[in-house]
Protein backbone atom coordinates (compact mmCIF):
# COMPACT_ATOMS: atom_id res chain seq x y z
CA UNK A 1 -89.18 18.64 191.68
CA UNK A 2 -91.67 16.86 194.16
CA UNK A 3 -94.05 15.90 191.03
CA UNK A 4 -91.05 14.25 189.45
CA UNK A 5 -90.20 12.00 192.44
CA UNK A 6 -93.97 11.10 192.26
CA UNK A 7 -94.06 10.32 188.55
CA UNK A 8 -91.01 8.46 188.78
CA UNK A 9 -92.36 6.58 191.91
CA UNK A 10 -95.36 6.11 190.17
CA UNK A 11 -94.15 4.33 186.76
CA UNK A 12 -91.43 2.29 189.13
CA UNK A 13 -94.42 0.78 190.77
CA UNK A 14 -96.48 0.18 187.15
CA UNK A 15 -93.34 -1.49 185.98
CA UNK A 16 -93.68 -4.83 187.27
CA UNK A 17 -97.41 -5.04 186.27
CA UNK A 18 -96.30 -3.87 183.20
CA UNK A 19 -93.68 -6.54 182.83
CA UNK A 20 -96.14 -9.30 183.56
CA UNK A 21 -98.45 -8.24 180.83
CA UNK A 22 -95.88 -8.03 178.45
CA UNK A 23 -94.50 -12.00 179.40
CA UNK A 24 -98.00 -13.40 179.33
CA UNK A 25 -98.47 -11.69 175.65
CA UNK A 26 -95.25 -12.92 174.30
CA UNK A 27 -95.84 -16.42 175.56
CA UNK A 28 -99.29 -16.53 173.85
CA UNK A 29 -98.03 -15.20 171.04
CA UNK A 30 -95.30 -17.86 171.03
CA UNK A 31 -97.40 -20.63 172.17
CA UNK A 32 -100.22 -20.18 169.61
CA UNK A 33 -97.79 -19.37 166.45
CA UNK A 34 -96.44 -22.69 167.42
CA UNK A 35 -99.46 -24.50 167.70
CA UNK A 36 -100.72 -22.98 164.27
CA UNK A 37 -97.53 -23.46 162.73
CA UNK A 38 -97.50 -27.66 163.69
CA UNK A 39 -100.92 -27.63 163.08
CA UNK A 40 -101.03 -26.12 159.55
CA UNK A 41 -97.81 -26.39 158.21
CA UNK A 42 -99.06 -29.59 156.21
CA UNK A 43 -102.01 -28.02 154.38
CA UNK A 44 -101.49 -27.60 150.40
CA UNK A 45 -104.56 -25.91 150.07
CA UNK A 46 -106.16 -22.68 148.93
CA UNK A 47 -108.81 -20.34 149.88
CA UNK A 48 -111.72 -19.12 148.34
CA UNK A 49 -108.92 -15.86 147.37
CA UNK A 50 -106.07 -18.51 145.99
CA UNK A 51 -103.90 -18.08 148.78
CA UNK A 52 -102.41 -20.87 150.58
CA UNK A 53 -104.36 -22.10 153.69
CA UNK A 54 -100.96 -22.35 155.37
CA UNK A 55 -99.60 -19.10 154.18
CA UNK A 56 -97.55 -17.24 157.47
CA UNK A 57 -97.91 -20.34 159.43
CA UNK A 58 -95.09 -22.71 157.29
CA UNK A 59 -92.55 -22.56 160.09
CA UNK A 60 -91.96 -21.78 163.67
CA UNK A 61 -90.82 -17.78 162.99
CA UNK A 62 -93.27 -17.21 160.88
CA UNK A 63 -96.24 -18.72 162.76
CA UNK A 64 -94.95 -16.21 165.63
CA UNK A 65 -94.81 -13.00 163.37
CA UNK A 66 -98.11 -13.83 162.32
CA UNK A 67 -99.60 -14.34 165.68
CA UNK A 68 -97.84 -11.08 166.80
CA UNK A 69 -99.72 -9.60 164.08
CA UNK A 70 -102.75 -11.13 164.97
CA UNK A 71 -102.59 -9.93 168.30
CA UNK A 72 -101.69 -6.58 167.95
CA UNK A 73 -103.95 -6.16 164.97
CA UNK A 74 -101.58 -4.42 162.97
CA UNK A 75 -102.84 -5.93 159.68
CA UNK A 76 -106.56 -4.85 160.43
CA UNK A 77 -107.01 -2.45 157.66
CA UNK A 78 -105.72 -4.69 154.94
CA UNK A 79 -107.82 -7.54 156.41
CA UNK A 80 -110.72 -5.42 156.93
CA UNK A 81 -111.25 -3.00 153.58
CA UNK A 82 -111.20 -6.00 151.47
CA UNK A 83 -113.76 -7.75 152.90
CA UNK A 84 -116.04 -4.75 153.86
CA UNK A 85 -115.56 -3.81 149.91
CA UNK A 86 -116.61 -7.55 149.23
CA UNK A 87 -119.48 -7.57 151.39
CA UNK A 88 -120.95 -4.21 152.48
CA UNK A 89 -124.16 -4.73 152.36
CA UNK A 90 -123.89 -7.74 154.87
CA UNK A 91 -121.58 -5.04 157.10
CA UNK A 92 -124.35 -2.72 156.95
CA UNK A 93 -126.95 -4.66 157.99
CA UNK A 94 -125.01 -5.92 160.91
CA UNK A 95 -123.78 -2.61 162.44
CA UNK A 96 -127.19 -1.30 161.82
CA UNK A 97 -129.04 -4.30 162.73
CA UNK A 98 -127.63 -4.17 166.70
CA UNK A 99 -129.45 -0.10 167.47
CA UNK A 100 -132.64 -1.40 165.98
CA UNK A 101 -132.61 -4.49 168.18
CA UNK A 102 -131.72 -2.84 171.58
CA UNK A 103 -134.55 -0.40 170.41
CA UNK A 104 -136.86 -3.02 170.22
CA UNK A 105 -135.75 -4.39 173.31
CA UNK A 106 -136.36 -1.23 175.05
CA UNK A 107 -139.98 -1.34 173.57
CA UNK A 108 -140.80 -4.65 174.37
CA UNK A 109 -140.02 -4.11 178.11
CA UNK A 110 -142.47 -1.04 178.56
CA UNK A 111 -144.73 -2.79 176.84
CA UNK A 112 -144.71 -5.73 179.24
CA UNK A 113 -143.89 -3.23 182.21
């Protein structure tokens, strides 16, 4: 019984931390879905995939559900496998570009050492 006081005292004094995290997100979300949605709401044009330039950000609510989706990356593997299947090679070069420079890195300084 004496571990469930603790736990209970325990997430009681999280909760307010936890609360303030969760206000600051949900203003950010709401303040940036707002400014996208003013910003691009105008734009008629496409992309390099046809889509409209504008497209989730043509009102107020929608600018914030996309933001929320932005921010909790939700949407990454539909953003993500397209674009890795459209350019792989540049994906592989980048992930194993950064090893081969902190190897060289290494290298350099016991060179100079």
């Amino acid at each position: 019984m004496h571990t469930i006081y603790e736990s209970a005292e325990a997430v009681a004094f999280l909760l307010p931390n936890f609360v303030n995290v969760s206000a600051l997100l949900t203003l950010c979300v709401c303040f940036f879905g707002w400014l996208a949605a003013i910003t691009l709401d105008d734009y008629d044009q496409d992309n390099a995939e046809g889509q409209a330039v504008n497209d989730g950000f043509g009102s107020l609510g929608e600018g914030i559900y996309t933001m929320f989706f932005v921010a909790s990356t939700a949407n990454f593997p539909d953003q993500m496998l397209p674009a890795f299947t459209r350019r792989a090679a540049r994906v592989r070069d980048a992930v194993g570009a950064t090893p081969r420079r902190a190897s060289r890195r290494r290298a350099s300084k016991r060179r100079t050492m």
